[in-house]
C-alpha atoms as a PDB file:
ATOM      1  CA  UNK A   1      53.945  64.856  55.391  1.00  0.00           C
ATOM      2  CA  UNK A   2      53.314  61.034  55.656  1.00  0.00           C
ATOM      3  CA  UNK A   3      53.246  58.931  52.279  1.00  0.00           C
ATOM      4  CA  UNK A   4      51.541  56.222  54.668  1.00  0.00           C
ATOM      5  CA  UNK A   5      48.638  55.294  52.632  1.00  0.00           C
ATOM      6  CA  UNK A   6      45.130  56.223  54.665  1.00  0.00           C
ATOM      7  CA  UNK A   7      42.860  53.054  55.239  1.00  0.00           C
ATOM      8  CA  UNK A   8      39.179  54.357  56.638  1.00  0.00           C
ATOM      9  CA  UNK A   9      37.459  51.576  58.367  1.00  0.00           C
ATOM     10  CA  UNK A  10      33.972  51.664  59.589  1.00  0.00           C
ATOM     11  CA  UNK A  11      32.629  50.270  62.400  1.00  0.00           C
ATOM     12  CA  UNK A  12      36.519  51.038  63.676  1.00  0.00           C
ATOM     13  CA  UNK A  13      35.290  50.261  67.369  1.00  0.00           C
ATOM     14  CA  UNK A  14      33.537  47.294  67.022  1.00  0.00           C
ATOM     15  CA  UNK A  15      34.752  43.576  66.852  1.00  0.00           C
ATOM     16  CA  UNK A  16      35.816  43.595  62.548  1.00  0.00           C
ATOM     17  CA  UNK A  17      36.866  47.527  62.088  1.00  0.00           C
ATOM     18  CA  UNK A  18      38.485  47.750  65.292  1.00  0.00           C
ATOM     19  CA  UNK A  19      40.728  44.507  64.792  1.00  0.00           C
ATOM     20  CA  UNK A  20      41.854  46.197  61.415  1.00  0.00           C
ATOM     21  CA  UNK A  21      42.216  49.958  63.023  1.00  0.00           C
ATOM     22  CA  UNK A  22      44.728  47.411  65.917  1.00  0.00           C
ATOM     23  CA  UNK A  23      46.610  45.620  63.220  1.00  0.00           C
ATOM     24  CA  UNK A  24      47.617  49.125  61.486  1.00  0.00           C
ATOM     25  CA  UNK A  25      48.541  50.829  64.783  1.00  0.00           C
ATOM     26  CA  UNK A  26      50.596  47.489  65.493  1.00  0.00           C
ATOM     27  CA  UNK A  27      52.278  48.216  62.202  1.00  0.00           C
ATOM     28  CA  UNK A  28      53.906  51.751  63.189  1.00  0.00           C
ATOM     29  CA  UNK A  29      56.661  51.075  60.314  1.00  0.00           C
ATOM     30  CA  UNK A  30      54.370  49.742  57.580  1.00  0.00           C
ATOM     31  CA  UNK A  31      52.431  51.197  54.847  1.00  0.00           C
ATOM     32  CA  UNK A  32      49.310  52.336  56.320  1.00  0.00           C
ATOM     33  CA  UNK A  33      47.774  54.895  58.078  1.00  0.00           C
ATOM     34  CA  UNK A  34      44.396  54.212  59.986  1.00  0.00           C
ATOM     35  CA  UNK A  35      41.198  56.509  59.841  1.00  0.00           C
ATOM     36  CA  UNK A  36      39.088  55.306  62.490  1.00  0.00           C
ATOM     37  CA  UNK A  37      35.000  55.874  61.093  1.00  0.00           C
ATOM     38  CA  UNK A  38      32.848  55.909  64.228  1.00  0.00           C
ATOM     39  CA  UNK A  39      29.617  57.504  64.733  1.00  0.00           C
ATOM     40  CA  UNK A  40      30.754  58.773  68.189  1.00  0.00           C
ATOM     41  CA  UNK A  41      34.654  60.506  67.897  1.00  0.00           C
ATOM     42  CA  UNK A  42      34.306  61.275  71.792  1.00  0.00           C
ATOM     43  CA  UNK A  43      33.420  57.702  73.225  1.00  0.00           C
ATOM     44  CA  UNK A  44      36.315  55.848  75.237  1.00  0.00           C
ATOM     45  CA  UNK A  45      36.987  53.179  72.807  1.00  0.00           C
ATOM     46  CA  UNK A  46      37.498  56.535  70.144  1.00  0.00           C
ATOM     47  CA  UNK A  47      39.372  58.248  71.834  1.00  0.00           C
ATOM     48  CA  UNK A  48      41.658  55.139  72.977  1.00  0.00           C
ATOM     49  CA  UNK A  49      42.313  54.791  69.402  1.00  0.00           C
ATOM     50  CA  UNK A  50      43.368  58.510  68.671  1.00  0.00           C
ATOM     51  CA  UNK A  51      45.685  58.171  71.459  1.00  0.00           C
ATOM     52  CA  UNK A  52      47.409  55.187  69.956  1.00  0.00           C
ATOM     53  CA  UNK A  53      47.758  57.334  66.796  1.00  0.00           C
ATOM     54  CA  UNK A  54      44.556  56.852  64.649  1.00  0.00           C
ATOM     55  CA  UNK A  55      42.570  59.514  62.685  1.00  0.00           C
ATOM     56  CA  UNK A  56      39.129  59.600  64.034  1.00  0.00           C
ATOM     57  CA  UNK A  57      36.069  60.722  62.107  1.00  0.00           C
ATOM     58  CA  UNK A  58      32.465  60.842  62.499  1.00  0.00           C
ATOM     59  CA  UNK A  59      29.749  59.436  60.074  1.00  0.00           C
ATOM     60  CA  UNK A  60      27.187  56.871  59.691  1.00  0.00           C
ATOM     61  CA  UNK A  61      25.941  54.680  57.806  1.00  0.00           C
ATOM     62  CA  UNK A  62      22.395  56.380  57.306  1.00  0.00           C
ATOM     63  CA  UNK A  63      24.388  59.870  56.397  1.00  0.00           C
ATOM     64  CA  UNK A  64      25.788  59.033  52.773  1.00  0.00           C
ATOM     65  CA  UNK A  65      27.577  62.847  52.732  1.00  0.00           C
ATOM     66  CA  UNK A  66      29.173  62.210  56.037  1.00  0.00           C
ATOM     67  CA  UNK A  67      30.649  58.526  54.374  1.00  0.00           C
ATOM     68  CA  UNK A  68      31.340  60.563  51.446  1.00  0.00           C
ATOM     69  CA  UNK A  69      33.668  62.625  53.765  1.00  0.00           C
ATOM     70  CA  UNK A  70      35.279  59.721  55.971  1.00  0.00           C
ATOM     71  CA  UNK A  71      36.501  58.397  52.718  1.00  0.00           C
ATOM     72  CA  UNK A  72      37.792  61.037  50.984  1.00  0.00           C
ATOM     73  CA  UNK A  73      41.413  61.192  50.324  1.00  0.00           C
ATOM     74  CA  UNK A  74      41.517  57.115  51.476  1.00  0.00           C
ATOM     75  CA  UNK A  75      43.663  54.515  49.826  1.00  0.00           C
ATOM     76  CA  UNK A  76      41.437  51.539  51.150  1.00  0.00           C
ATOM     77  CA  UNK A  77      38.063  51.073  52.467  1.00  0.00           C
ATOM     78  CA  UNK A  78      36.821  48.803  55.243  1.00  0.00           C
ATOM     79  CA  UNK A  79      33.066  48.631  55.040  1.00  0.00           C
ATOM     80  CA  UNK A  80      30.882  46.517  56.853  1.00  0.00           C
ATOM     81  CA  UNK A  81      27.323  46.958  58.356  1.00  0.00           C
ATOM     82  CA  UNK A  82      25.470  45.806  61.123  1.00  0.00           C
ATOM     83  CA  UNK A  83      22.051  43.803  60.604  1.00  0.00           C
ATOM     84  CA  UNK A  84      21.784  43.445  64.584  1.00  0.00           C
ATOM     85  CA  UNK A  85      21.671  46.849  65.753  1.00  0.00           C
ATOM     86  CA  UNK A  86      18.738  47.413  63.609  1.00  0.00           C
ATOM     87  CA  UNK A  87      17.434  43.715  62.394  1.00  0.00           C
ATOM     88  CA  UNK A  88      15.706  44.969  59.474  1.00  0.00           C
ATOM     89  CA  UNK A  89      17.202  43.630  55.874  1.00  0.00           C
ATOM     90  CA  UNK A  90      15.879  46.420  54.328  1.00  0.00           C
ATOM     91  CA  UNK A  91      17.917  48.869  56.503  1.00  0.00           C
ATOM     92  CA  UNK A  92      20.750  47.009  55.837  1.00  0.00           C
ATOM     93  CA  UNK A  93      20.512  46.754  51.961  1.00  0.00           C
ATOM     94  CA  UNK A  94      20.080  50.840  51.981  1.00  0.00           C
ATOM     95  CA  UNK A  95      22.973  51.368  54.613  1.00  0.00           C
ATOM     96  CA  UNK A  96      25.321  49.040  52.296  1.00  0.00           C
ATOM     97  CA  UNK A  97      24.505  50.945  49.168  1.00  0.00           C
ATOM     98  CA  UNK A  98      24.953  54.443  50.540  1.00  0.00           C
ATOM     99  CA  UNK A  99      28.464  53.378  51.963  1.00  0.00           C
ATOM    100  CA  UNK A 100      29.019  51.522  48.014  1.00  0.00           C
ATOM    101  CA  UNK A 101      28.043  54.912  46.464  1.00  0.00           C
ATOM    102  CA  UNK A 102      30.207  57.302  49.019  1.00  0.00           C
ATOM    103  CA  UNK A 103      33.118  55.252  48.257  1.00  0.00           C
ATOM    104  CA  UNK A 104      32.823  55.411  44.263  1.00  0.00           C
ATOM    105  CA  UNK A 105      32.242  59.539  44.922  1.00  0.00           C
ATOM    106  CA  UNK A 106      35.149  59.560  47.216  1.00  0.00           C
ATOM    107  CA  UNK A 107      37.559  57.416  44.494  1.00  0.00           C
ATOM    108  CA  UNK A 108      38.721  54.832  47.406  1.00  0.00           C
ATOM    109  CA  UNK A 109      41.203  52.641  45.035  1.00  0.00           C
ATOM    110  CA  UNK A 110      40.493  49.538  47.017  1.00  0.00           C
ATOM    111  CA  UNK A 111      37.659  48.601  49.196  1.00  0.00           C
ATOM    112  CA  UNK A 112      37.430  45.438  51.006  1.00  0.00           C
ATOM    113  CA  UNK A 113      33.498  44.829  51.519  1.00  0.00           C
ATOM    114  CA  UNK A 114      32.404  42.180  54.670  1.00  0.00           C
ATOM    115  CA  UNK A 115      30.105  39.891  53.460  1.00  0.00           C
ATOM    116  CA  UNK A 116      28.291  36.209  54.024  1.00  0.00           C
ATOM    117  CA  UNK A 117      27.199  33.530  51.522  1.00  0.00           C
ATOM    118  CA  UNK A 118      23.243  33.910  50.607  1.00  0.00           C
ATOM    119  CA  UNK A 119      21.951  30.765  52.311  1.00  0.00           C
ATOM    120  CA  UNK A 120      19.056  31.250  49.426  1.00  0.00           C
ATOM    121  CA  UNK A 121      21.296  28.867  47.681  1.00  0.00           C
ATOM    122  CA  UNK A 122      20.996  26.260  50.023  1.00  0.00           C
ATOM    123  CA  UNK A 123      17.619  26.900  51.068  1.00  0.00           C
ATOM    124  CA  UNK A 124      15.645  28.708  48.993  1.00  0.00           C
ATOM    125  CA  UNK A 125      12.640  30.349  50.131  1.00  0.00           C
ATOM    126  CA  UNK A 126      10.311  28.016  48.171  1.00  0.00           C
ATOM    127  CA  UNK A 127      11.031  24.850  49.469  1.00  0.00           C
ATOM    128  CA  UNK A 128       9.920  26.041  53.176  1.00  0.00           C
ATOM    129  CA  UNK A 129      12.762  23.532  54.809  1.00  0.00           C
ATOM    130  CA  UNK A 130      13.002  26.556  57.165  1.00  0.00           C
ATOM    131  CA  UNK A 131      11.014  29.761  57.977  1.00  0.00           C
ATOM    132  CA  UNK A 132      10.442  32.605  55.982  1.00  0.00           C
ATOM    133  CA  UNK A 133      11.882  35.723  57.180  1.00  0.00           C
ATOM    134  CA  UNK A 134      11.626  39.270  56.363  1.00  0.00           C
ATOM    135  CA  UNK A 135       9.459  37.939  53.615  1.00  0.00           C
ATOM    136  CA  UNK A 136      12.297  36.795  51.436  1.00  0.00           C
ATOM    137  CA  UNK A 137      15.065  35.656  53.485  1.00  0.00           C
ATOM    138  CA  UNK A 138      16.439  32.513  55.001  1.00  0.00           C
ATOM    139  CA  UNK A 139      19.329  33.675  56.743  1.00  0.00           C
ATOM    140  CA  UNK A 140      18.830  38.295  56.658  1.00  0.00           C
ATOM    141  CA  UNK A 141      21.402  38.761  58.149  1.00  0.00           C
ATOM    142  CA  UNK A 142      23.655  36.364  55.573  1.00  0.00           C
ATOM    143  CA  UNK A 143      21.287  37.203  52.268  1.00  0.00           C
ATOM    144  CA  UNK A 144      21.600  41.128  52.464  1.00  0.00           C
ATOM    145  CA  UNK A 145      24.887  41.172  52.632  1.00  0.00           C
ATOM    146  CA  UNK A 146      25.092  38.820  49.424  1.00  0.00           C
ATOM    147  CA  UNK A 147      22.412  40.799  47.830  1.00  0.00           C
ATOM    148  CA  UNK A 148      24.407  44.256  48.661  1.00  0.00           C
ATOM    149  CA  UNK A 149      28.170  42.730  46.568  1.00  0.00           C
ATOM    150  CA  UNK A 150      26.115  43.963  43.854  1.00  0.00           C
ATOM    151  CA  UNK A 151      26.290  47.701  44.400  1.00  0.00           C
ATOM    152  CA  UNK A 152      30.245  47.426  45.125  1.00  0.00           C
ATOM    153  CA  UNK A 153      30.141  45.333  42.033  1.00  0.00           C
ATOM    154  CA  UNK A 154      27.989  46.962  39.175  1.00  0.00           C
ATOM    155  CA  UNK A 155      29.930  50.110  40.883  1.00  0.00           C
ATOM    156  CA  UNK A 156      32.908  49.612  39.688  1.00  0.00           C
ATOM    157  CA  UNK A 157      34.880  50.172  42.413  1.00  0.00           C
ATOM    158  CA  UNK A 158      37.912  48.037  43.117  1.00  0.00           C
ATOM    159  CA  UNK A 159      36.475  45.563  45.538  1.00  0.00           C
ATOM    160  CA  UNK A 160      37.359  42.115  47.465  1.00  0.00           C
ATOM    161  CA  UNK A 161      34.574  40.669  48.837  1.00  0.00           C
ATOM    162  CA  UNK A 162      36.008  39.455  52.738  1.00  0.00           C
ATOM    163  CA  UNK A 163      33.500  36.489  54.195  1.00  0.00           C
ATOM    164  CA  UNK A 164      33.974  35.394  57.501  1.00  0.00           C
ATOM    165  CA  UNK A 165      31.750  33.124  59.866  1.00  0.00           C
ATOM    166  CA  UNK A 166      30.557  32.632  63.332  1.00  0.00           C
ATOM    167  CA  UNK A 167      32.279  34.513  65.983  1.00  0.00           C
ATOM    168  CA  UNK A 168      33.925  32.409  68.390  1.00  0.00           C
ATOM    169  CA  UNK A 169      32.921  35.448  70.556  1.00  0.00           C
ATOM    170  CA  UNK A 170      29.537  34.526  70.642  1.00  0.00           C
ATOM    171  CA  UNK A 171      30.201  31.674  73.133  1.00  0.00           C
ATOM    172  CA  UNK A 172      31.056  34.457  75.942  1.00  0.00           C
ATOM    173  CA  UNK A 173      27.585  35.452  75.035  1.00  0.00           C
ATOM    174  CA  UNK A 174      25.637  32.802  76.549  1.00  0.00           C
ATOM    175  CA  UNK A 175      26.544  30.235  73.876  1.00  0.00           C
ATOM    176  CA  UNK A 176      28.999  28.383  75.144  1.00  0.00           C
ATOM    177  CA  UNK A 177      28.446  25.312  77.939  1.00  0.00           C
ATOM    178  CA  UNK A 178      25.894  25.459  80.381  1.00  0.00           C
ATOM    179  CA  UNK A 179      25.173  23.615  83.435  1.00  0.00           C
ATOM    180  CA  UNK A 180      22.310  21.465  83.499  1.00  0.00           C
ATOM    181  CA  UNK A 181      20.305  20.256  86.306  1.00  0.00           C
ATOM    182  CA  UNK A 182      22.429  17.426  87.112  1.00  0.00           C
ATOM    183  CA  UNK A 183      25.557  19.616  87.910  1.00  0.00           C
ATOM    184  CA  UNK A 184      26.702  18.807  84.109  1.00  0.00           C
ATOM    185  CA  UNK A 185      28.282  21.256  81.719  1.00  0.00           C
ATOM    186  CA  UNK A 186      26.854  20.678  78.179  1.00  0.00           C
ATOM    187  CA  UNK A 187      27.215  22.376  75.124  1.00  0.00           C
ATOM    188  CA  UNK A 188      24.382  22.844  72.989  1.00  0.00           C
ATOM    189  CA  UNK A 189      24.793  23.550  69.013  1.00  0.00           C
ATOM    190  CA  UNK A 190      22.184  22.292  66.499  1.00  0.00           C
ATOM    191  CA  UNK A 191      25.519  21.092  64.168  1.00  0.00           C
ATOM    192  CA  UNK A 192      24.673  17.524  64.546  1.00  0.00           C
ATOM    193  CA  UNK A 193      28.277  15.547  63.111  1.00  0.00           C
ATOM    194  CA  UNK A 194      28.856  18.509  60.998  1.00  0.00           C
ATOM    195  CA  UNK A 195      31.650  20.777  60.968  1.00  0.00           C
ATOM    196  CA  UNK A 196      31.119  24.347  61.852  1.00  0.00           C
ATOM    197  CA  UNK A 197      33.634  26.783  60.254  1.00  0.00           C
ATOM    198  CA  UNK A 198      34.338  29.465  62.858  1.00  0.00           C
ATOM    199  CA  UNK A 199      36.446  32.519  64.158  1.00  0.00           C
ATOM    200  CA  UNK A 200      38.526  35.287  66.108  1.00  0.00           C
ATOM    201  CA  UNK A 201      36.683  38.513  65.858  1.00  0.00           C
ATOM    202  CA  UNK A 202      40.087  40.115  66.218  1.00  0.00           C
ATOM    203  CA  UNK A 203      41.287  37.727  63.155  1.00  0.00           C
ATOM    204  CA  UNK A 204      39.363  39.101  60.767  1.00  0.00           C
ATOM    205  CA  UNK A 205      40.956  42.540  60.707  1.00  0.00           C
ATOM    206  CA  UNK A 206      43.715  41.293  60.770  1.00  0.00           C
ATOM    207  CA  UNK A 207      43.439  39.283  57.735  1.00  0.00           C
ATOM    208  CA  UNK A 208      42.247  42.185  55.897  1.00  0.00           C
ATOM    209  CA  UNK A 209      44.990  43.981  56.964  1.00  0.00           C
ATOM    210  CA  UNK A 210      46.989  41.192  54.723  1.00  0.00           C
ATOM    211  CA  UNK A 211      44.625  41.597  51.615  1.00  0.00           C
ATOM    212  CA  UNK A 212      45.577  45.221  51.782  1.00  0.00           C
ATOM    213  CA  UNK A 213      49.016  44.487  52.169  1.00  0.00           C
ATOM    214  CA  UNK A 214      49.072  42.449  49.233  1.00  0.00           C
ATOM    215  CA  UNK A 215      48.092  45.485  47.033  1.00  0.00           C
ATOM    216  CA  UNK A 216      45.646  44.469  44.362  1.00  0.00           C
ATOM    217  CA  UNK A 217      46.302  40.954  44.157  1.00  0.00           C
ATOM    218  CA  UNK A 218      42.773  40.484  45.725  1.00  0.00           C
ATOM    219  CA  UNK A 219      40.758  42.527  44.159  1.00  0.00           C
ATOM    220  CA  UNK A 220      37.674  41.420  42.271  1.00  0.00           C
ATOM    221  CA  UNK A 221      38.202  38.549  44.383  1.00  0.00           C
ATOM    222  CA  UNK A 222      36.223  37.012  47.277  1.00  0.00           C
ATOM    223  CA  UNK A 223      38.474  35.911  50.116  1.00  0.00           C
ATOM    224  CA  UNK A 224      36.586  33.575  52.601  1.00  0.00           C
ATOM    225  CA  UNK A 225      38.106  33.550  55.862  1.00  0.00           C
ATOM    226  CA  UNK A 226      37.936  31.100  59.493  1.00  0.00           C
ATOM    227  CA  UNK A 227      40.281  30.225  61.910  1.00  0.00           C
ATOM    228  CA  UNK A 228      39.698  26.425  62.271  1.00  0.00           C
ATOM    229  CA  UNK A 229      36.448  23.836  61.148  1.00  0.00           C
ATOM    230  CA  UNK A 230      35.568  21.991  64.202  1.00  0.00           C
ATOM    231  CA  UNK A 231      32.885  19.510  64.866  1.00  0.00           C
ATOM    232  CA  UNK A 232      30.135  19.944  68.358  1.00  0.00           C
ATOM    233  CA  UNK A 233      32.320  17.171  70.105  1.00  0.00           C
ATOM    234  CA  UNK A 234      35.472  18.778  69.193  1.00  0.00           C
ATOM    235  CA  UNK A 235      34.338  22.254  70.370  1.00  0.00           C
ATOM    236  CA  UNK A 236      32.877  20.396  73.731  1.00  0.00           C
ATOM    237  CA  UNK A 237      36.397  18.621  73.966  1.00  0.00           C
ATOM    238  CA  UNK A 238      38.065  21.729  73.818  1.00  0.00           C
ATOM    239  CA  UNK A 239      36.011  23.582  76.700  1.00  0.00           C
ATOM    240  CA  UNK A 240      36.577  20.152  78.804  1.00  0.00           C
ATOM    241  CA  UNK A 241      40.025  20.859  78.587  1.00  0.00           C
ATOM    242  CA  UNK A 242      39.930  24.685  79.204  1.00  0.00           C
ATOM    243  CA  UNK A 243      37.416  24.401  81.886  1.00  0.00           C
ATOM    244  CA  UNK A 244      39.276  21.376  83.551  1.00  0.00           C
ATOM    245  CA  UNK A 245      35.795  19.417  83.288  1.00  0.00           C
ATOM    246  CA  UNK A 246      34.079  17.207  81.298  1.00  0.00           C
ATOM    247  CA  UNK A 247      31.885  18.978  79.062  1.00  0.00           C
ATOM    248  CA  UNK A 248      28.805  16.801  76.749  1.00  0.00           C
ATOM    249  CA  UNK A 249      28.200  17.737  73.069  1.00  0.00           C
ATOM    250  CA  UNK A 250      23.875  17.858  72.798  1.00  0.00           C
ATOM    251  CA  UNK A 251      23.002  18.139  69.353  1.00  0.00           C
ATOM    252  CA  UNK A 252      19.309  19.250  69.101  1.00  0.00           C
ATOM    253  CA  UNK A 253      17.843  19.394  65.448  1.00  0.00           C
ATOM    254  CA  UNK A 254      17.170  22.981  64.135  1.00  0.00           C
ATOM    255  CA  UNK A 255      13.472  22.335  64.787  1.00  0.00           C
ATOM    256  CA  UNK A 256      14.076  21.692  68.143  1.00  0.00           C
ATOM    257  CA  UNK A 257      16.780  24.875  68.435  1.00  0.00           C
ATOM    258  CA  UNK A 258      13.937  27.500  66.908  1.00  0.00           C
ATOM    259  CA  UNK A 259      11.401  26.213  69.558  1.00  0.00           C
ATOM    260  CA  UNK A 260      13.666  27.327  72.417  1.00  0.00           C
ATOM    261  CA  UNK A 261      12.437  30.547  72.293  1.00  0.00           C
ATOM    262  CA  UNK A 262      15.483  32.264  71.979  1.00  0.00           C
ATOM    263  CA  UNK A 263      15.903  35.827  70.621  1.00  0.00           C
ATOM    264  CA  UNK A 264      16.190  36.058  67.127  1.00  0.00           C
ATOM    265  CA  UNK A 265      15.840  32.464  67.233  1.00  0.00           C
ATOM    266  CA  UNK A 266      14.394  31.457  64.310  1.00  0.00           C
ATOM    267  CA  UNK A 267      17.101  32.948  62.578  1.00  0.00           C
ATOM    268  CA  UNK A 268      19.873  31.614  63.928  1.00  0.00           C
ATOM    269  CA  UNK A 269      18.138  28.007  63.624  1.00  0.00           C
ATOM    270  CA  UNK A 270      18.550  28.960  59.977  1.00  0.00           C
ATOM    271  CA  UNK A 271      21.896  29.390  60.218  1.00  0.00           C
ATOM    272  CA  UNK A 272      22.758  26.545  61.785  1.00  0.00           C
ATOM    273  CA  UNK A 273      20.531  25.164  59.033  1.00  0.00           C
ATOM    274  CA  UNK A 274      22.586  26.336  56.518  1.00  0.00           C
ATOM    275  CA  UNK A 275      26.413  25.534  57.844  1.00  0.00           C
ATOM    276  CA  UNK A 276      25.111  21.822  58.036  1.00  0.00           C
ATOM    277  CA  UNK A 277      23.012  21.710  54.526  1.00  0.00           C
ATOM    278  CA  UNK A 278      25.994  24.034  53.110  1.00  0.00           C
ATOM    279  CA  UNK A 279      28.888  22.438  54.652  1.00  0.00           C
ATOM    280  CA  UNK A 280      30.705  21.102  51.948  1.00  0.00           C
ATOM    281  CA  UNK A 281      30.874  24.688  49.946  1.00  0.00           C
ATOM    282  CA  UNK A 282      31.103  26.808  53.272  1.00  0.00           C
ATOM    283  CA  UNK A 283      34.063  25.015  55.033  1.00  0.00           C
ATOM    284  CA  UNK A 284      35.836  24.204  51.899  1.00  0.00           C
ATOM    285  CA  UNK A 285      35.858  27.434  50.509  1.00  0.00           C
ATOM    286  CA  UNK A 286      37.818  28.489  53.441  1.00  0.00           C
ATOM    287  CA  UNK A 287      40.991  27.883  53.164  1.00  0.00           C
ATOM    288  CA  UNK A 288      43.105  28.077  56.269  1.00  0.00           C
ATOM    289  CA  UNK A 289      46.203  27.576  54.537  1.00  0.00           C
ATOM    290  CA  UNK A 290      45.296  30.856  52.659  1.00  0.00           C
ATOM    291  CA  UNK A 291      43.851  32.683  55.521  1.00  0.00           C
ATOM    292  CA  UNK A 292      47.127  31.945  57.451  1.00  0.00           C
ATOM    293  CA  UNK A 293      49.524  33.362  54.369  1.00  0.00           C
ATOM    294  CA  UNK A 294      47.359  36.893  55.057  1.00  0.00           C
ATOM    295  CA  UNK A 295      46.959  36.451  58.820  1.00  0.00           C
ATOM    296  CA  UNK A 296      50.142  34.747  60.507  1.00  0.00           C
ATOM    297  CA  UNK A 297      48.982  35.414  63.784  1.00  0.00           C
ATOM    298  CA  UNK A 298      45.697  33.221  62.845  1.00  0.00           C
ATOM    299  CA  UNK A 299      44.275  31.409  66.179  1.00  0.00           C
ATOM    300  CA  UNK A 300      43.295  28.168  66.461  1.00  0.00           C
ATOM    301  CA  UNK A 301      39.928  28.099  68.740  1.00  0.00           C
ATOM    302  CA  UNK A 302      42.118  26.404  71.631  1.00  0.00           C
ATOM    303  CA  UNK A 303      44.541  29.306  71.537  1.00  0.00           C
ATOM    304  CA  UNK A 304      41.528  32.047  71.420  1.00  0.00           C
ATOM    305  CA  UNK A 305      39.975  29.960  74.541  1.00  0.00           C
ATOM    306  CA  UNK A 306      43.090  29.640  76.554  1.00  0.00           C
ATOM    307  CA  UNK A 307      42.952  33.719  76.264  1.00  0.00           C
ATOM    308  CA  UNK A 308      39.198  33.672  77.260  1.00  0.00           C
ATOM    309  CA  UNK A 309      38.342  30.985  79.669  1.00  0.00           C
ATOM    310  CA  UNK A 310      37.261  33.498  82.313  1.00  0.00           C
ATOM    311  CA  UNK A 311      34.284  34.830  79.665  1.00  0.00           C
ATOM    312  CA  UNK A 312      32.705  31.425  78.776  1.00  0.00           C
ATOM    313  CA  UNK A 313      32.651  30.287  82.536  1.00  0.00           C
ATOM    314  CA  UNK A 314      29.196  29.531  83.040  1.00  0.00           C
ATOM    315  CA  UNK A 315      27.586  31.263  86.344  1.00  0.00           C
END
């Protein structure tokens, strides 16, 4: 029988869980065995990762019993929810304490819970310097997952609370430059001069693979996590060069962002909000230096684009 120690991740074939489920199964020879949670065992991307040698277990975040039994018998715990494929906070709060309860029932000795700042902070509500949302939120998709540390917390269970930050994957999503009417590539990011802290989605399992290396050095801690702080110029700089074009930085307020109509705009005009009102405490409490000691393999945003120049192409 294997003395590998089992780490169950959620989410284990999406961008976070499935970068941790990768870093294990890259490890053959070191301590941990991965238990792939996934609502659907016989989809391609599960059964991809059972052929590489990874458990694979069905349960969901709306089934408490069914978390209960993807965690039992687990070292470690990866848990992290998904605002976006429901967009309701409240769904989110509930999801986040069933999976904080299963893993107290299932005795889980360390848990790494994904989590965000609450931009409430920042911007509170009251002073309506940005919309309302959800009736209580600036950011939901930020503030639940502060609001939810609390169940992992009061629980008891061993816990480090992993915060990461934009996805650099986002910019394959329609994010990145676009060409304007003149024939111009131009990036658009309501960031103004201010740095915005960002990352590898693959990165961040990867660094949680190094807080559960490091035993329990990090637990009861919160370990906030990006792969390099770059300003809109130096992000537009960096697709010139990628793109072998020159590529302009337009800064548009967050006013003018949330009246672009975008989905789900209004709230990420409040997130913008908050990196540039929050800067200060959100890029300096990520330390690269640290993230780097837990994640050697850490990419810059150059090194990420040179692998993905084909996906932020505009049409």
């Amino acid at each position: 029988m294997s003395d590998k120690k089992i780490i169950a991740v959620l989410g284990a074939t999406g961008a976070q869980g499935g970068g941790l489920i990768r870093a294990i199964l890259d490890a053959p020879d070191g301590p941990f065995a991965a238990r792939a949670v996934t609502r659907n065992a016989g989809s391609a991307k599960a059964r991809a990762l059972a052929e590489r040698g990874a458990e694979v277990v069905e349960a969901t975040l709306d089934d408490e019993e069914s978390l209960r039994r993807a965690f039992e018998g687990a070292h470690g715990a990866y848990v992290v929810t998904d605002f976006w494929e429901s967009m309701s906070a409240d769904v989110e709060l509930a999801q986040a304490a069933k999976a904080a309860r299963a893993v107290k029932a299932a005795g889980v000795a360390h848990v790494i819970w994904s989590t965000l700042e609450d931009t409430r902070e920042v911007i509170p509500v009251s002073a309506r310097r940005a919309p309302v949302l959800q009736d209580r939120y600036t950011v939901p998709h930020f503030d639940v997952k502060a609001e939810a540390d609390a169940f992992f917390r009061d629980s008891g269970v061993p816990t480090t609370y992993l915060r990461s930050t934009f996805y650099w994957e986002g910019f394959t999503r329609g994010s990145g430059p676009m060409r304007g009417d003149d024939g111009r590539l131009v990036l658009t990011l309501p960031m103004g001069e201010s740095k915005l802290a960002g990352i590898a989605a693959e990165d961040i399992g990867r660094t949680a693979y190094g807080v559960f290396a490091a035993g329990d050095k990090y637990v009861g801690e919160t370990v906030s996590i990006a792969g390099e702080h770059l300003t809109g110029a130096e992000y537009a700089a960096a697709f010139a060069d990628a793109l072998g074009e020159p590529v302009g930085y337009r800064p548009l307020t967050h006013e003018e962002f949330r009246a672009l109509g975008l989905p789900a705009g209004d709230e990420f005009g409040n997130m913008f909000q908050f990196y540039v009102e929050g800067e200060r405490d959100f890029v300096g409490a990520r330390d690269l230096d640290l993230v780097r000691s837990l994640n050697p393999r850490l990419q810059t945003f150059r090194s990420w684009l040179s692998e993905h120049v084909e996906a932020v192409k505009p049409a």
